[in-house]
Protein backbone atom coordinates (compact mmCIF):
# COMPACT_ATOMS: atom_id res chain seq x y z
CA UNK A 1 100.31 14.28 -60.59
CA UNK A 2 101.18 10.68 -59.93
CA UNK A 3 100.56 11.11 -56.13
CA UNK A 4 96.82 12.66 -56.95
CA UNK A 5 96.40 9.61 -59.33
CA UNK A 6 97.37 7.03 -56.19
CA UNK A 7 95.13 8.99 -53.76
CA UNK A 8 92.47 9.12 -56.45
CA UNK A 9 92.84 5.20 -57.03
CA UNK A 10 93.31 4.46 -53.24
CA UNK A 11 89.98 6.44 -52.86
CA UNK A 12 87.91 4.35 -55.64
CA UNK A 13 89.56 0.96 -54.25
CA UNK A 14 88.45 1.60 -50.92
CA UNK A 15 84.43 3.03 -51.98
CA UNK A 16 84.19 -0.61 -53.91
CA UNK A 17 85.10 -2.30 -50.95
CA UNK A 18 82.48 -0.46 -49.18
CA UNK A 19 79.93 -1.12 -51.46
CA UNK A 20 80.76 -4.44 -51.53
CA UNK A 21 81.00 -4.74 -47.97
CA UNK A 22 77.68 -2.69 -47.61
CA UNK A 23 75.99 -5.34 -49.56
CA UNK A 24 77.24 -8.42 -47.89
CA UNK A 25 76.39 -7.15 -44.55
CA UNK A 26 73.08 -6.01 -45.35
CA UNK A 27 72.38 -9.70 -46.25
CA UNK A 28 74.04 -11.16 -43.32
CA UNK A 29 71.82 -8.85 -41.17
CA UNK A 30 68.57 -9.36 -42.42
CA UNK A 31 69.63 -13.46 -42.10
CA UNK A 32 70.70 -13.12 -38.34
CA UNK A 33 67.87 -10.80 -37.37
CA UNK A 34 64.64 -13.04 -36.92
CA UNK A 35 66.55 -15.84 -35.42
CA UNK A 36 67.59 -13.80 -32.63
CA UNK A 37 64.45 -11.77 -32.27
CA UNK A 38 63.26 -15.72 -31.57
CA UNK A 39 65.89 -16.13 -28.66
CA UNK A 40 65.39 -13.08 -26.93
CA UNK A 41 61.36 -13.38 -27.12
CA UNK A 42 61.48 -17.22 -26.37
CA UNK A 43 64.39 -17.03 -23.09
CA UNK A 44 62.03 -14.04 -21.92
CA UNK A 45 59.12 -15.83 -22.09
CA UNK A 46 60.74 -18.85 -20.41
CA UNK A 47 62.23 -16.55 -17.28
CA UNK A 48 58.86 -15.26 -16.96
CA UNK A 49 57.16 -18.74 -16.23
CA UNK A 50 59.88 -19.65 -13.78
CA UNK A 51 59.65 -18.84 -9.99
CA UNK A 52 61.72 -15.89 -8.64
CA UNK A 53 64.27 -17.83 -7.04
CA UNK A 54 64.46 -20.44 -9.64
CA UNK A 55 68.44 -20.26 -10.98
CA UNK A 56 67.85 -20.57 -14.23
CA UNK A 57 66.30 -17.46 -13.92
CA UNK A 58 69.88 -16.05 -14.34
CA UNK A 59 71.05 -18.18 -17.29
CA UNK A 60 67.72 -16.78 -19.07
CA UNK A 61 68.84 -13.49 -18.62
CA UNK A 62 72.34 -13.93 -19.56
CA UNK A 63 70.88 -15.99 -23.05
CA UNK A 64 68.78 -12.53 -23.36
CA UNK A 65 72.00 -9.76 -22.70
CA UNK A 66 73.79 -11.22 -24.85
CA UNK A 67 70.94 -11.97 -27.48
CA UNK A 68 70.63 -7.99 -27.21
CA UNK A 69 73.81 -7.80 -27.72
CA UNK A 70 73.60 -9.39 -31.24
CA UNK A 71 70.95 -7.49 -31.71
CA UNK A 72 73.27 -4.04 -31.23
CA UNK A 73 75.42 -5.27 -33.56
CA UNK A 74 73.15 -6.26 -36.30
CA UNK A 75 71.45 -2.71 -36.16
CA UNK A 76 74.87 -1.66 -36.43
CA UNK A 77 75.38 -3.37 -39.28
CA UNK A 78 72.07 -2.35 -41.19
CA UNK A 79 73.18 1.48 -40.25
CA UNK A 80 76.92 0.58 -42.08
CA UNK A 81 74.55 -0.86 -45.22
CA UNK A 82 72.26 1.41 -45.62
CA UNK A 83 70.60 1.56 -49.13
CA UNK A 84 68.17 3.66 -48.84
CA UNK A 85 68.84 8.03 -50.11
CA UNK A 86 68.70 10.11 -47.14
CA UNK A 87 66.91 12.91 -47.31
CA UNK A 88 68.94 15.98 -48.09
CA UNK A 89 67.83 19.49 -47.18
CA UNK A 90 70.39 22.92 -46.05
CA UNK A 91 72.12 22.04 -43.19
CA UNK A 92 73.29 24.40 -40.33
CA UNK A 93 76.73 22.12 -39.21
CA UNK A 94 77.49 24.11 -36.28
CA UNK A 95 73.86 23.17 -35.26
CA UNK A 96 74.31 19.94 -36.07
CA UNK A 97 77.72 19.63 -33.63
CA UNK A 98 75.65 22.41 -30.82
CA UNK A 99 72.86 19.57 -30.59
CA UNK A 100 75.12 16.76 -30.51
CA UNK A 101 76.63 17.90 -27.66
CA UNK A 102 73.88 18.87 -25.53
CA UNK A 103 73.14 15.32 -25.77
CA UNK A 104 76.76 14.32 -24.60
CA UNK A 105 78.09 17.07 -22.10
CA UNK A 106 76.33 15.85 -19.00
CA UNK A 107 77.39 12.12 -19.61
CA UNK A 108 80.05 10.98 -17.24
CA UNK A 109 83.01 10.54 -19.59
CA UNK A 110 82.41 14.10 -20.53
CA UNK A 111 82.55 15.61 -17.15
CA UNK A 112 86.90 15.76 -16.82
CA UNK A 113 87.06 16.74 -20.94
CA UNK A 114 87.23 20.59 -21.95
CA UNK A 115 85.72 21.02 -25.15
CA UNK A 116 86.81 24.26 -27.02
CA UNK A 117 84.59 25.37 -29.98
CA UNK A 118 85.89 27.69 -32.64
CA UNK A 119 82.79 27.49 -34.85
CA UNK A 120 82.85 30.34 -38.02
CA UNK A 121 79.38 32.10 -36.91
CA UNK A 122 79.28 32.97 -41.10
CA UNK A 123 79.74 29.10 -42.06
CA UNK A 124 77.85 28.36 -45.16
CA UNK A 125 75.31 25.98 -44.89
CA UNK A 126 75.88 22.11 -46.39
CA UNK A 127 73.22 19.86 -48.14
CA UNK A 128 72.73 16.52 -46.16
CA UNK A 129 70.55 15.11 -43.56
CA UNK A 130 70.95 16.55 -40.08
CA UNK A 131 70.27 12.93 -38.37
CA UNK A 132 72.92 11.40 -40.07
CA UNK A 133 75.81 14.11 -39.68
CA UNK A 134 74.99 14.03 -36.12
CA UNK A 135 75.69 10.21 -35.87
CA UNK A 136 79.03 11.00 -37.56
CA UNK A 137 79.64 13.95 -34.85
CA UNK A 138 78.38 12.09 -31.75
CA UNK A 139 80.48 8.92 -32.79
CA UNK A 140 83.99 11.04 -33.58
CA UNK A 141 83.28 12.95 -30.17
CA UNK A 142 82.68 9.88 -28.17
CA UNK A 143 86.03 8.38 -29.65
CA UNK A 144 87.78 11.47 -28.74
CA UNK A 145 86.43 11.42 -25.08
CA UNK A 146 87.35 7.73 -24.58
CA UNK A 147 91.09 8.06 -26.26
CA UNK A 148 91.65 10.77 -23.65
CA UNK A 149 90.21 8.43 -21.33
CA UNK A 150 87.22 11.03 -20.13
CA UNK A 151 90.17 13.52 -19.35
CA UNK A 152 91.87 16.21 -21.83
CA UNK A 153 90.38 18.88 -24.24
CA UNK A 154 88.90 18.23 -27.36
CA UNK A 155 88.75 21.43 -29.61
CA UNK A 156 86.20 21.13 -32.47
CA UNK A 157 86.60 23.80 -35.14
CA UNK A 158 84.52 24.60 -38.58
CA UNK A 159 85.60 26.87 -41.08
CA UNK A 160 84.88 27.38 -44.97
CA UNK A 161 87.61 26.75 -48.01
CA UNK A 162 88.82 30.00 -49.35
CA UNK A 163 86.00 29.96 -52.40
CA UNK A 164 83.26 28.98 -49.73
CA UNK A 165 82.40 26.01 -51.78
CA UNK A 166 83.15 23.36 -48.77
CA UNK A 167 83.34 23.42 -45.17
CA UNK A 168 85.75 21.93 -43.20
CA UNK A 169 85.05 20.28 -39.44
CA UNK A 170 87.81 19.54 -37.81
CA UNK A 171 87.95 17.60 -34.50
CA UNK A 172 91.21 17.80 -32.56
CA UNK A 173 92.05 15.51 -28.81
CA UNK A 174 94.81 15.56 -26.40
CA UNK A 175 94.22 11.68 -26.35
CA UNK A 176 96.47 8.31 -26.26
CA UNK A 177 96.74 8.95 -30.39
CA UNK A 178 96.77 6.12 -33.00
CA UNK A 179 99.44 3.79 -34.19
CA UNK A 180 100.67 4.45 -37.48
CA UNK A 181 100.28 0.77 -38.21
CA UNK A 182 96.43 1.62 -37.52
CA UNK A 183 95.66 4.58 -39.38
CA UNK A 184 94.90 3.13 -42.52
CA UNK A 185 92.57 0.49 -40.57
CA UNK A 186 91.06 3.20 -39.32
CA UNK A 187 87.84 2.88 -41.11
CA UNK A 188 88.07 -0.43 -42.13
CA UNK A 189 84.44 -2.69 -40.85
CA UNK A 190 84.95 -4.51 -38.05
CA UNK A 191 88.46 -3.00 -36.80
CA UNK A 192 88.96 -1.91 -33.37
CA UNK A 193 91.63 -1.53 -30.51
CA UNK A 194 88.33 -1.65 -28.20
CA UNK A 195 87.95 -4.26 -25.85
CA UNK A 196 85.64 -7.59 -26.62
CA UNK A 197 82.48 -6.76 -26.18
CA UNK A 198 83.42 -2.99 -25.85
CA UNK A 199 82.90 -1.75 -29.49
CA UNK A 200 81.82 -2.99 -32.82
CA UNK A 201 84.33 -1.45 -35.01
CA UNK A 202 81.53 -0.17 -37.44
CA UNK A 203 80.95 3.63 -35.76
CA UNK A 204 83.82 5.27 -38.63
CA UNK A 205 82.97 2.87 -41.46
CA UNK A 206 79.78 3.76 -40.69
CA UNK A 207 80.52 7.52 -40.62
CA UNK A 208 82.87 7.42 -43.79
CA UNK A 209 80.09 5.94 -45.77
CA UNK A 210 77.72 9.11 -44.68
CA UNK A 211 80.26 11.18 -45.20
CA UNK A 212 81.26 10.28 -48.83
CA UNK A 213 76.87 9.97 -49.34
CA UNK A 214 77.12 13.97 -48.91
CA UNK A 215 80.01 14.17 -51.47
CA UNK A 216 82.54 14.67 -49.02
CA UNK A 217 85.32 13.65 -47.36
CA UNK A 218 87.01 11.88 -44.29
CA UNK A 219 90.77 11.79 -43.16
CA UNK A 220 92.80 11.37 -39.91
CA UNK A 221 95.86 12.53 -38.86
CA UNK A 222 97.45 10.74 -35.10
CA UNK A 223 100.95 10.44 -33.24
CA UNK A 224 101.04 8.07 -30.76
CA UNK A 225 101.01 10.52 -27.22
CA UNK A 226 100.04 13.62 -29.07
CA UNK A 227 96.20 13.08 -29.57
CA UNK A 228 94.24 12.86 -32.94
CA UNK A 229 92.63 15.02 -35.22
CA UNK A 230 89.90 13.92 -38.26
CA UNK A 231 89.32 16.44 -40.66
CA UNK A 232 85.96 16.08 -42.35
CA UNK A 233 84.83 18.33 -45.57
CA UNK A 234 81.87 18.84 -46.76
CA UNK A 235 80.81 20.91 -50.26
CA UNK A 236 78.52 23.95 -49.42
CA UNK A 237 74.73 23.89 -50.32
């Protein structure tokens, strides 16, 4: 009983901080965003009036990469903040993880990884918006494929609680795994063991916020050499 009570106040600790954080990024988006749609419009214009050979030319275009780099990660940060209700309709999630792949399986980092599904063909179906479960799929896949280092197998399985009132994804890699000292960063804004410019560290804070929007839930279990696993659940439409 007094574990349940610490995972039940560890739970409500971290959805304030969320919220909290979901507000105060919203704000520091919508502040950030016309400036730099400015820069990138202006240093475009300016490269466009300059001759071809003219080496400014190249600072220009290194003021507008990086400019659209800013831009990445304020979008990034609007996704993490999202206010708005999504809509929610039944949701197929073995359709939701079938389509996210076709979208990832030909993609170079893909092409050494063996991905095993074990989807339950009976799986109930979930109430929640397809478009944002698949950002939430794509981004735990992707994570999976670059922690084996786009080589190892990734076995993805679904499977309904014994009363059929949730579903449970599960998402299991043969990758580098995660410090224990990490794992409860894990979904923390803004943390990453991703190089500079290689990752904002909003993709899971991002997909633990749309998870808990659909009344679920979001945990992960790592060794360090023995891969990861993150256990999503879901309750049943």
């Amino acid at each position: 009983m007094e574990k349940k009570l610490q995972e039940t106040h560890l739970q409500l600790v971290s959805s304030e901080k969320m919220a909290s954080l979901g507000k105060l990024a919203a704000g520091i988006a919508h502040e950030i965003n016309n400036p730099l749609g400015g820069i990138l419009i202006y240093a475009s214009l300016m490269a466009e009036d300059l001759p071809g050979d003219d080496i400014k030319r190249g600072d220009l275009a290194r003021i507008v990469q990086e400019a659209s780099r800013c831009k990445d990660i304020v979008k990034s940060l609007l996704e993490f903040a999202r206010q708005t209700e999504p809509k929610m309709e039944p949701t197929d999630i073995n359709r939701a993880i079938t389509d996210g792949l076709f979208f990832l399986e030909n993609q170079a980092l893909f092409h050494n990884v063996k991905i095993i599904k074990n989807l339950d063909p009976f799986l109930p179906f979930i109430r929640g918006n397809a478009s944002q479960l698949k950002q939430v799929l794509i981004n735990i896949i992707v994570n999976a494929a670059e922690a084996m280092h786009g080589n190892g197998t990734l076995t993805i399985t679904t499977y309904p609680s014994p009363n059929r009132k949730s579903i449970f994804l599960q998402f299991a890699d043969t990758g580098e795994g995660i410090p224990e000292e990490n794992l409860s960063r894990i979904f923390d804004p803004f943390f990453t063991t991703k190089a500079v410019g290689k990752g904002t560290g909003l993709g899971l804070s991002t997909s633990y916020g749309i998870v808990e929007s659909h009344g679920g839930r979001i945990s992960v279990k790592s060794k360090v050499g023995e891969g990861t696993t993150f256990t999503i659940e879901l309750p049943t439409y």
